[in-house]
C-alpha atoms as a PDB file:
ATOM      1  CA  UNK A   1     -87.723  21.618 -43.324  1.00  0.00           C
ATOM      2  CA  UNK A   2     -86.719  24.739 -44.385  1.00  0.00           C
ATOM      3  CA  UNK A   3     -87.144  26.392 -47.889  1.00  0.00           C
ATOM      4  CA  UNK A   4     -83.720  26.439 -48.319  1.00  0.00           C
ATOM      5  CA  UNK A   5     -83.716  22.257 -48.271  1.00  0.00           C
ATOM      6  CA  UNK A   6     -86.950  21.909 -49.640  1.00  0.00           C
ATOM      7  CA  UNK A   7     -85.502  24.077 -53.102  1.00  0.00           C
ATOM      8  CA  UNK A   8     -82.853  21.360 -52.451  1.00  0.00           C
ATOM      9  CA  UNK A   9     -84.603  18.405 -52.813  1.00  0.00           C
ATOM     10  CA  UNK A  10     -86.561  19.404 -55.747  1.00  0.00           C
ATOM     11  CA  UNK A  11     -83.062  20.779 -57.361  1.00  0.00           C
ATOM     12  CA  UNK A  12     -81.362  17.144 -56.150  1.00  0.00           C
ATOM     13  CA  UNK A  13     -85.213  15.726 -58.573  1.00  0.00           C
ATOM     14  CA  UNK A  14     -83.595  17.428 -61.453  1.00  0.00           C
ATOM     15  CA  UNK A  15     -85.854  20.798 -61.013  1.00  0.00           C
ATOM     16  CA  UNK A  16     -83.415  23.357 -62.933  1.00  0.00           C
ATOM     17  CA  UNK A  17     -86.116  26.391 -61.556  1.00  0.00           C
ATOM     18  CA  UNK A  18     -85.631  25.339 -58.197  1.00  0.00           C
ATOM     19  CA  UNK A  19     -81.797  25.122 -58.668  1.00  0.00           C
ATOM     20  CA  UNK A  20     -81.364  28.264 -60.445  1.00  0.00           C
ATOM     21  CA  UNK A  21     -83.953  29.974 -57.610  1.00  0.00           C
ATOM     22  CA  UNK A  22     -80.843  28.286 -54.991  1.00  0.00           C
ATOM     23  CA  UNK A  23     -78.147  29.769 -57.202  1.00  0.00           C
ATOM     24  CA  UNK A  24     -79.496  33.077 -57.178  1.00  0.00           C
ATOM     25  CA  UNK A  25     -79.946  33.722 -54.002  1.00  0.00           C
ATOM     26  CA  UNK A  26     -76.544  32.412 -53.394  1.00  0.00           C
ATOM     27  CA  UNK A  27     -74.558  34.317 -56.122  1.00  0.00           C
ATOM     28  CA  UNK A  28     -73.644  37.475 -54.735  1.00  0.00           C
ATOM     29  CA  UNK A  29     -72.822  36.493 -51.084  1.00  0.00           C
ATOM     30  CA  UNK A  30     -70.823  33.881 -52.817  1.00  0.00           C
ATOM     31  CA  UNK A  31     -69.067  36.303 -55.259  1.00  0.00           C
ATOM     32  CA  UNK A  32     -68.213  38.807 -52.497  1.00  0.00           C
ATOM     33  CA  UNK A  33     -66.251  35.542 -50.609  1.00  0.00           C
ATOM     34  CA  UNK A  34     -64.084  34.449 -53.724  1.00  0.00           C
ATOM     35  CA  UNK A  35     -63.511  38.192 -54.532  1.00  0.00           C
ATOM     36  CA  UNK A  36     -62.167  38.709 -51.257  1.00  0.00           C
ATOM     37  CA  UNK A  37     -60.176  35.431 -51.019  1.00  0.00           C
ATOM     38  CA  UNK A  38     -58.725  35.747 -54.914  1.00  0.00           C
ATOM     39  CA  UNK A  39     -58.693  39.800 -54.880  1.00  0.00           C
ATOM     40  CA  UNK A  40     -59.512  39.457 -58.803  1.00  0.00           C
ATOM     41  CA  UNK A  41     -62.932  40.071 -59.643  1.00  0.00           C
ATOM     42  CA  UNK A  42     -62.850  38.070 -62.565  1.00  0.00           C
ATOM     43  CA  UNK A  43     -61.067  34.903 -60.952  1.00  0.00           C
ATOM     44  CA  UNK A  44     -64.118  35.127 -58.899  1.00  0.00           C
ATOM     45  CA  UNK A  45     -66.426  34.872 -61.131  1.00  0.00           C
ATOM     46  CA  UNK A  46     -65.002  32.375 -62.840  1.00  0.00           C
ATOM     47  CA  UNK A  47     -64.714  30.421 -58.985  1.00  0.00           C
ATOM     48  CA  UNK A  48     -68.027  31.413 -58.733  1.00  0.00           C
ATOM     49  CA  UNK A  49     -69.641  29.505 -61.803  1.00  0.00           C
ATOM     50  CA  UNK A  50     -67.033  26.663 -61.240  1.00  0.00           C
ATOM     51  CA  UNK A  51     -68.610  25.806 -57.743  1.00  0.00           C
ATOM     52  CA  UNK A  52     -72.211  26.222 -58.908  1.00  0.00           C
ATOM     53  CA  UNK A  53     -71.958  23.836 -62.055  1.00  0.00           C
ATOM     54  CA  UNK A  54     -70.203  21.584 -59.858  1.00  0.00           C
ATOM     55  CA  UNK A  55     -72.768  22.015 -57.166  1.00  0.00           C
ATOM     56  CA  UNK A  56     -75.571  21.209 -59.631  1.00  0.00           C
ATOM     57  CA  UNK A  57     -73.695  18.071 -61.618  1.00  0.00           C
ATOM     58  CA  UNK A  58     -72.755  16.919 -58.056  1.00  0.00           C
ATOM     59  CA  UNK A  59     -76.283  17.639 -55.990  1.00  0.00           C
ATOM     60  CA  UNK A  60     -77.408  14.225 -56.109  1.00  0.00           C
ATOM     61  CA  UNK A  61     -74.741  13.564 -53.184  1.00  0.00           C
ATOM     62  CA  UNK A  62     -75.766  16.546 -50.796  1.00  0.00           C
ATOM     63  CA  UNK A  63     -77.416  13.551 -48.088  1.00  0.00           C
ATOM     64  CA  UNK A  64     -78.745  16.747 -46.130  1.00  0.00           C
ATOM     65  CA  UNK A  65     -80.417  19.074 -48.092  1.00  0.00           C
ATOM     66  CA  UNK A  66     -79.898  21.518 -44.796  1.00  0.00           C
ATOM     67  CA  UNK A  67     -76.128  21.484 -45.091  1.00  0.00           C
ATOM     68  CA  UNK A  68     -76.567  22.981 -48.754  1.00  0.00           C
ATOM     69  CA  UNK A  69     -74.851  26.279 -47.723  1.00  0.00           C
ATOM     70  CA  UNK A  70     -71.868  24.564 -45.992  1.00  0.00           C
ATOM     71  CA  UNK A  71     -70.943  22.123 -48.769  1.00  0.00           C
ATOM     72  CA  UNK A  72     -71.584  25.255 -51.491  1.00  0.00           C
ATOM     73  CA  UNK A  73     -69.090  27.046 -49.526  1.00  0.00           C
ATOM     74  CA  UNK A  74     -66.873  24.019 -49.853  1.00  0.00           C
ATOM     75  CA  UNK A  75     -67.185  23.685 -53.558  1.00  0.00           C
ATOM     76  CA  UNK A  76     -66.732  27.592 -53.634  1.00  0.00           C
ATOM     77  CA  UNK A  77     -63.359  27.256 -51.946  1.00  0.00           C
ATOM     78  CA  UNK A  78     -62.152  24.101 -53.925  1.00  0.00           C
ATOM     79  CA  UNK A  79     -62.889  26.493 -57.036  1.00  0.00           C
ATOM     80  CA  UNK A  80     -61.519  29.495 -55.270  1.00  0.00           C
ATOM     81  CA  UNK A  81     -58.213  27.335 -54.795  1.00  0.00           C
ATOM     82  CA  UNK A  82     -58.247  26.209 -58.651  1.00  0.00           C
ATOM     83  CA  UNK A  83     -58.720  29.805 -59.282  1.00  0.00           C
ATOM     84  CA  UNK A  84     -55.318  30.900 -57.484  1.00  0.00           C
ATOM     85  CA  UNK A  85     -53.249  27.540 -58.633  1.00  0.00           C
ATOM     86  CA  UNK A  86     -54.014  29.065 -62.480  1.00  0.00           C
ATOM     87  CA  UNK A  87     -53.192  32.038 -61.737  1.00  0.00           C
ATOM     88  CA  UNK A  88     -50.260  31.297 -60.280  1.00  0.00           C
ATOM     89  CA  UNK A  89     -49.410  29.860 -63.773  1.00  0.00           C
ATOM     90  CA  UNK A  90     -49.638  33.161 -65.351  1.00  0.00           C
ATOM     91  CA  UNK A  91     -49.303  35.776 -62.659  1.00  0.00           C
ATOM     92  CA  UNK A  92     -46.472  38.089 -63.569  1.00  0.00           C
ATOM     93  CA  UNK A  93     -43.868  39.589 -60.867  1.00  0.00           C
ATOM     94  CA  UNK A  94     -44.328  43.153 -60.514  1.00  0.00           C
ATOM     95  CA  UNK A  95     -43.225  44.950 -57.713  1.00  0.00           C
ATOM     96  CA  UNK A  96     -44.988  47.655 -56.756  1.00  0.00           C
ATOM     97  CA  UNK A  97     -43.415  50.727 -55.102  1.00  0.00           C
ATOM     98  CA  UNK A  98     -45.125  52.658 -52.150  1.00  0.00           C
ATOM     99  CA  UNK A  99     -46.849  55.570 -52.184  1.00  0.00           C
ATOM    100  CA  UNK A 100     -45.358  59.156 -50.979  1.00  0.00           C
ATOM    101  CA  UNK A 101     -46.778  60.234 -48.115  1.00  0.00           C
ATOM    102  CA  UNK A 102     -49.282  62.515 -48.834  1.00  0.00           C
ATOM    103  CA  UNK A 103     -49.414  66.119 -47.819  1.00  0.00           C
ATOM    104  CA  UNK A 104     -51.579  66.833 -44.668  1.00  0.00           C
ATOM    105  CA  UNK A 105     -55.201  67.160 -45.282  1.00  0.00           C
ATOM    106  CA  UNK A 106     -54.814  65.327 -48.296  1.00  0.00           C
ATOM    107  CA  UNK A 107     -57.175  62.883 -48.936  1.00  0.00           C
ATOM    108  CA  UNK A 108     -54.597  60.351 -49.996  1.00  0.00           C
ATOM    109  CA  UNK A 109     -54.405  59.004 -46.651  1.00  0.00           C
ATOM    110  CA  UNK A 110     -57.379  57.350 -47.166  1.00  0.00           C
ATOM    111  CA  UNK A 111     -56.143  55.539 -49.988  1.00  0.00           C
ATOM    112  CA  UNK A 112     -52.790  54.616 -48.430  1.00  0.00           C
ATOM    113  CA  UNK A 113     -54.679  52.800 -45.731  1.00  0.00           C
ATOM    114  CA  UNK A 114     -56.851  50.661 -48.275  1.00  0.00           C
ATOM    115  CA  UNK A 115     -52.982  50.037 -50.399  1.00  0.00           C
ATOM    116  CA  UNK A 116     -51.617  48.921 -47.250  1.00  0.00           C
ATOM    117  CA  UNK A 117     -54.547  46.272 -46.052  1.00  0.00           C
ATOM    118  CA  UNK A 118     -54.435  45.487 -49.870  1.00  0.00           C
ATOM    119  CA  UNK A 119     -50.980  44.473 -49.644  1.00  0.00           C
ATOM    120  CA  UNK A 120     -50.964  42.960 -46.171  1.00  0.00           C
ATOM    121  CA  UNK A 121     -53.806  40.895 -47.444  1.00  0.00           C
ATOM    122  CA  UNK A 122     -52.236  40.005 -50.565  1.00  0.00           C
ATOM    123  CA  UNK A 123     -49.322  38.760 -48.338  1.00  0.00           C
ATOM    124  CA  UNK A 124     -50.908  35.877 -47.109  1.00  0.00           C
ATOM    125  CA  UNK A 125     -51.277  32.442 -48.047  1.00  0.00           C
ATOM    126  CA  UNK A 126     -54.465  31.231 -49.413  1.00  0.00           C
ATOM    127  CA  UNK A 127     -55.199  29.120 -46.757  1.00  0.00           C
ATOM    128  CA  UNK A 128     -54.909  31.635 -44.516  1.00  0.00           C
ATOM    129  CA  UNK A 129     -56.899  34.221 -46.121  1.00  0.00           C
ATOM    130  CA  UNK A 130     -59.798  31.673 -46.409  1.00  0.00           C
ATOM    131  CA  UNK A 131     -59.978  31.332 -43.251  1.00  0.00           C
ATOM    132  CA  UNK A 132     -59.865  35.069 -42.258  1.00  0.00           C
ATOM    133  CA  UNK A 133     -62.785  36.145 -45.209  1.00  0.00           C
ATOM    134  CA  UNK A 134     -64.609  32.697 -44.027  1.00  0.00           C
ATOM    135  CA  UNK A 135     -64.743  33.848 -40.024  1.00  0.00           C
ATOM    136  CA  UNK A 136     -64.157  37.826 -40.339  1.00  0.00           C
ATOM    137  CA  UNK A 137     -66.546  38.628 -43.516  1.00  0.00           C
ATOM    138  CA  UNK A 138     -68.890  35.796 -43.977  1.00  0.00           C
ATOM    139  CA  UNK A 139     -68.954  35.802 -40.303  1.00  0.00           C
ATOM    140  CA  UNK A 140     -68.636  32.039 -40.054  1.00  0.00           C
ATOM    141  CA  UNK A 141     -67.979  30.364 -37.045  1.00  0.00           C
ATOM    142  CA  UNK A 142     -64.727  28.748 -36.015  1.00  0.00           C
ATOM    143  CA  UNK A 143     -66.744  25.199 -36.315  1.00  0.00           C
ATOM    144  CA  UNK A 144     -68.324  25.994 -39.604  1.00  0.00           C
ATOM    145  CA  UNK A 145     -65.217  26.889 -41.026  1.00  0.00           C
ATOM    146  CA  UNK A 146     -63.285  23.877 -40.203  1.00  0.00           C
ATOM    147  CA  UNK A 147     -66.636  21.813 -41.779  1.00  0.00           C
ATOM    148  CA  UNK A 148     -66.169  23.398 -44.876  1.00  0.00           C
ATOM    149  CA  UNK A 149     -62.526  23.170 -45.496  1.00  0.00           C
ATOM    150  CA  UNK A 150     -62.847  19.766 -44.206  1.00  0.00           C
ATOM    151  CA  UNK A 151     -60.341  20.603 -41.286  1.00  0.00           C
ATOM    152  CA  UNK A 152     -60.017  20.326 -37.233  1.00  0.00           C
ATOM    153  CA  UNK A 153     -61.531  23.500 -35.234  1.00  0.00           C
ATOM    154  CA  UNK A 154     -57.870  24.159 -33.954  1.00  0.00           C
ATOM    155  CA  UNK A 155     -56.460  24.246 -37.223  1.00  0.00           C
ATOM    156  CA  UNK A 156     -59.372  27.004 -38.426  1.00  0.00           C
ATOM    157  CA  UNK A 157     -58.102  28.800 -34.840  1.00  0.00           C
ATOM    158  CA  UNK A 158     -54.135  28.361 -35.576  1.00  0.00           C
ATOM    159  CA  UNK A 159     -54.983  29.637 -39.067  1.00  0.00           C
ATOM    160  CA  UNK A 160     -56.725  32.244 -38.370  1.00  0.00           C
ATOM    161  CA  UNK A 161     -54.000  33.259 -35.277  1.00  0.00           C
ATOM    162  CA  UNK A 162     -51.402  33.544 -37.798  1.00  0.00           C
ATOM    163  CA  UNK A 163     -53.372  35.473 -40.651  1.00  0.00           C
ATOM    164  CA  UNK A 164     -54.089  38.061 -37.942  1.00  0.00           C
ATOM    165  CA  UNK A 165     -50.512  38.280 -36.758  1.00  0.00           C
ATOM    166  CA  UNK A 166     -49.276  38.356 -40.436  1.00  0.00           C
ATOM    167  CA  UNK A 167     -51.525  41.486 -41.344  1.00  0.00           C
ATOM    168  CA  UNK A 168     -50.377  43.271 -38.091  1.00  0.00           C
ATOM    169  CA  UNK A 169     -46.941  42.655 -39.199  1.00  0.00           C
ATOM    170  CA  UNK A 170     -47.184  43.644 -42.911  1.00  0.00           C
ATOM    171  CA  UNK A 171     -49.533  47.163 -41.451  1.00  0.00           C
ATOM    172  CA  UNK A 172     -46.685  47.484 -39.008  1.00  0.00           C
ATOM    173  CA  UNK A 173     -44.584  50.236 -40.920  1.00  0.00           C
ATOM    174  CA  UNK A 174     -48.201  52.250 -41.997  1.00  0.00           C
ATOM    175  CA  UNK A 175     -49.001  52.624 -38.539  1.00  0.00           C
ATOM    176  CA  UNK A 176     -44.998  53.863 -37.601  1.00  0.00           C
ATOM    177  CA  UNK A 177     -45.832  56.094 -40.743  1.00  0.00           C
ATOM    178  CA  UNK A 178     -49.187  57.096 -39.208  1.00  0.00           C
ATOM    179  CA  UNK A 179     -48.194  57.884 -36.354  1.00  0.00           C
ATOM    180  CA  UNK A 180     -44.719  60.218 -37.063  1.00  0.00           C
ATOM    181  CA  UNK A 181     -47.310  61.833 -39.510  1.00  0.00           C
ATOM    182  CA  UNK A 182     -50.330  62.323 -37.053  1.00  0.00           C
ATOM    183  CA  UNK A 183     -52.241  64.835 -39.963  1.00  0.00           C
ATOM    184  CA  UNK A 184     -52.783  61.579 -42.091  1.00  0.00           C
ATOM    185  CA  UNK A 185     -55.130  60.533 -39.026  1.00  0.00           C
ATOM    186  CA  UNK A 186     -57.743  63.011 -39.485  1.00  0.00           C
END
């Protein structure tokens, strides 16, 4: 048993020091996930505290105390996907207009290739950018993923097929830009 599970079962006794030493270690690689799935750093947060009092009213039902960091990414995304149905609720519409292209040698170009991932990310369903921050930045695997959505393997792979071929789509017209403008590539 591993120290991991062993913090577990003490937590799952009703050790708060043992739960808050789990939490911890957990909080930042768990922060960076729901800020990259909810692109609000605050939303995150919020998803961030939502899974972790839910993980500690609801640790008494973890039956493998070496599974903890699957089913805490599970609660993570349940609260990640509360997160984006309240903001829906209150999300204005604002359009935002693209950038000129910047003059060559200007550093700019930098920043126009962050916008555009930005908005090609921001262009994708929530589903589907779970999936690609689950496999691509938490490097999870294919199996893993589809354990903690609670979802078949092929569906993690047809997901994450069609996030992929989204963002090439939406990054489709920066490249064309790109490329007529070969200076921005330096």
């Amino acid at each position: 048993m591993g120290v991991t599970a062993g913090l577990v079962e003490r937590a799952q006794r009703g050790d708060h020091e043992a739960f808050d030493d789990l939490a911890t270690a957990a909080y930042q690689r768990l922060y960076a996930i729901a800020r990259r799935i909810l692109r609000d750093g605050y939303a995150a947060e919020d998803a961030v505290q939502e899974a972790l009092v839910d993980a500690w009213r609801n640790l008494w039902s973890l039956r493998d105390p070496n599974a903890f960091d699957a089913w805490l990414h599970r609660l993570l995304v349940r609260a990640c996907a509360d997160q984006q149905r309240k903001s829906w609720r209150t999300r204005l519409d604002a359009s935002v207009e693209p950038l000129d292209v910047p003059e060559p040698g200007d550093e700019l170009a930098r920043l126009l290739d962050r916008d555009a991932l930005d908005r090609a990310f921001a262009a994708l369903s929530f589903d589907h950018r779970v999936v690609l921050v689950l496999t691509h930045y938490a490097g999870l695997t294919g199996p893993d993923v589809a354990a903690i959505l609670g979802i078949p393997v092929g569906t993690v792979a047809s997901r994450l097929h069609y996030a992929i071929r989204a963002m090439r789509s939406e990054l489709a017209p920066t490249v064309d830009t790109i490329s007529a403008h070969p200076e921005l590539s330096r």
